[in-house]
Protein backbone atom coordinates (compact mmCIF):
# COMPACT_ATOMS: atom_id res chain seq x y z
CA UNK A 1 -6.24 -70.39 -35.27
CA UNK A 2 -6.73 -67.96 -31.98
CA UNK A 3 -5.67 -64.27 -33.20
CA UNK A 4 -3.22 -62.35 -30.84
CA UNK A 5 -3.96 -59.65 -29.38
CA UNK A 6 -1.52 -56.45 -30.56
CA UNK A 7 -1.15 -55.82 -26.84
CA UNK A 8 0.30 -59.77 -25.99
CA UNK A 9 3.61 -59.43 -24.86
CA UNK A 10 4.45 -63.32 -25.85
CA UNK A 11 6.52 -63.56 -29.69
CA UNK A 12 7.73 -66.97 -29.93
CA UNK A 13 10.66 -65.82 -32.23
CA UNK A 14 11.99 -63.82 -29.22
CA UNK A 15 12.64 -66.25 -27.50
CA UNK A 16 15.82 -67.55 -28.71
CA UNK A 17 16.99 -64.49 -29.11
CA UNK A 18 16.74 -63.40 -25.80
CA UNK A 19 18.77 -67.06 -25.15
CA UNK A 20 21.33 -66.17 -27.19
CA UNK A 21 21.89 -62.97 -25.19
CA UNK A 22 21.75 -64.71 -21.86
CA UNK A 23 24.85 -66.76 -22.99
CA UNK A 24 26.80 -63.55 -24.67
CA UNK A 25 26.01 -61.74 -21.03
CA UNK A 26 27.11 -64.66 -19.01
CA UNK A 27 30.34 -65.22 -20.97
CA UNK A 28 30.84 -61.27 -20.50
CA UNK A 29 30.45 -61.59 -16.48
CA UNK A 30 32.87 -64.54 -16.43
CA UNK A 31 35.16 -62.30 -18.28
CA UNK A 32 35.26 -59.38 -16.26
CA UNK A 33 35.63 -61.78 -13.51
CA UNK A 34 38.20 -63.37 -14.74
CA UNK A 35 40.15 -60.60 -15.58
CA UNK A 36 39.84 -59.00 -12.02
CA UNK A 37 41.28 -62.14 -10.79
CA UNK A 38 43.66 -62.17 -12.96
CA UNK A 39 44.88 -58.93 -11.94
CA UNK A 40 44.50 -59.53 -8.45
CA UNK A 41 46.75 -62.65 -8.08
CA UNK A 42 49.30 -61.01 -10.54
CA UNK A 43 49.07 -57.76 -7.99
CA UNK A 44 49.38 -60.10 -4.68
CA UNK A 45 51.68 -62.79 -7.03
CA UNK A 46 49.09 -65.33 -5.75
CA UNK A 47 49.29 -68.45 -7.91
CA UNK A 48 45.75 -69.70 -6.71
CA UNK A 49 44.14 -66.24 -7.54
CA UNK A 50 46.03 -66.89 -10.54
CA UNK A 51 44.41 -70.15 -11.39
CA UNK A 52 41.02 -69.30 -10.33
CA UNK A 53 41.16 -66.63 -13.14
CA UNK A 54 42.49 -68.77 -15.48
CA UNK A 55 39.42 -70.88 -14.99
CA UNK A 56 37.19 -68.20 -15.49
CA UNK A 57 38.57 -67.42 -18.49
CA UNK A 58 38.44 -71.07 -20.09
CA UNK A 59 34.30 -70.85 -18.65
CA UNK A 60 33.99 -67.73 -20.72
CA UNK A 61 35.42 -68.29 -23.76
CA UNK A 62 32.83 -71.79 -23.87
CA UNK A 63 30.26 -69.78 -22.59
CA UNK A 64 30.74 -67.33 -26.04
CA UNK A 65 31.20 -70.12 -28.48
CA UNK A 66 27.96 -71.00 -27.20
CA UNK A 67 26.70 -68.01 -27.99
CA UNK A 68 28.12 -67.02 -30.95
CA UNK A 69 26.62 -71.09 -32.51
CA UNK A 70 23.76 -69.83 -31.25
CA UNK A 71 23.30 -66.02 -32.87
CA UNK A 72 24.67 -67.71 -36.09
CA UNK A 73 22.13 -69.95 -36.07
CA UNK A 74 19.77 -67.07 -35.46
CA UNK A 75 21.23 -65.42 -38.54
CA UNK A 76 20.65 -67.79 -41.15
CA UNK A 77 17.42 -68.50 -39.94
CA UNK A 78 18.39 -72.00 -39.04
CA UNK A 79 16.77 -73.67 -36.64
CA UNK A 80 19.14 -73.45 -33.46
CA UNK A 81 21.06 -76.41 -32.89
CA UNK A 82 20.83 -77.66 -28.96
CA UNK A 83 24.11 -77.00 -27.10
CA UNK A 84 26.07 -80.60 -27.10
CA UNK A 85 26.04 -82.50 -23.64
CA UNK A 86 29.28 -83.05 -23.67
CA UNK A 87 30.09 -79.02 -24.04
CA UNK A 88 27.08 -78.24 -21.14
CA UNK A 89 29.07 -80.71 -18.72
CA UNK A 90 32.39 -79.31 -19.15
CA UNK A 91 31.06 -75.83 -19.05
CA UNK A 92 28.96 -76.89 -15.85
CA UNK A 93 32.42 -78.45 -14.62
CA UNK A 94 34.38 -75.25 -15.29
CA UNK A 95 32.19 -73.23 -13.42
CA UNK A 96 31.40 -75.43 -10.35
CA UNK A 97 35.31 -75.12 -10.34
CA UNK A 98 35.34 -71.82 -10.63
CA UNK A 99 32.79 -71.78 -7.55
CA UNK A 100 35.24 -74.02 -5.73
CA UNK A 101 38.61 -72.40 -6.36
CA UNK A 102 36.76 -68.97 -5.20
CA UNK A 103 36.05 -70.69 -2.14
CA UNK A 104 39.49 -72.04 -1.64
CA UNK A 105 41.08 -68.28 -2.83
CA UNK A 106 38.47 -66.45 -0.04
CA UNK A 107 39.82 -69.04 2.45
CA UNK A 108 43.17 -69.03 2.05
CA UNK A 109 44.93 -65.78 0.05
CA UNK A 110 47.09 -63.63 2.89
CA UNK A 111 47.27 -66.57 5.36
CA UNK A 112 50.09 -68.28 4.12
């Protein structure tokens, strides 16, 4: 067995901690997004600002529970469970909507 050196910088248990913080900081962004949307189409009574931060919001809130089965996991010293497919595709879908919708906003808020 090959002894570390003291100086490595590589700790395998870090690893999936550092995941677990990638999805609590993404879920975070999305908020914050989501919540200056929000207040934008409520400001501007846009009902596609509207919906674009309503879509943010539903990508956030699977982009925590992610996170949060994945710190538990961390806590209990379980091994962490791999995020279901069927969760990464709808949280894929939610954000390529999100993408799309901001796309559509950009293009079309104060022309009509």
């Amino acid at each position: 067995m090959p002894v570390q050196n003291a100086l490595s910088p590589y700790d395998p248990g870090l690893q999936a901690e550092r995941t677990a913080l990638a999805w609590s900081r993404t879920a975070f962004a999305f908020l914050v997004n989501a919540l200056l949307w929000l207040r934008a189409g409520l400001a501007d009574d846009e009902s596609m600002l509207l919906l674009f931060g309503l879509a943010l919001l539903t990508s956030s809130a699977g982009f925590h529970i992610c996170g949060r089965m994945r710190a538990r996991a961390l806590m209990t010293g379980a091994k962490p469970v791999p995020v279901h497919p069927a969760l990464m595709r709808a949280l894929a879908l939610g954000a390529a909507l999100a993408c799309l919708l901001a796309a559509v906003a950009s293009a079309f808020v104060g022309k009509v």
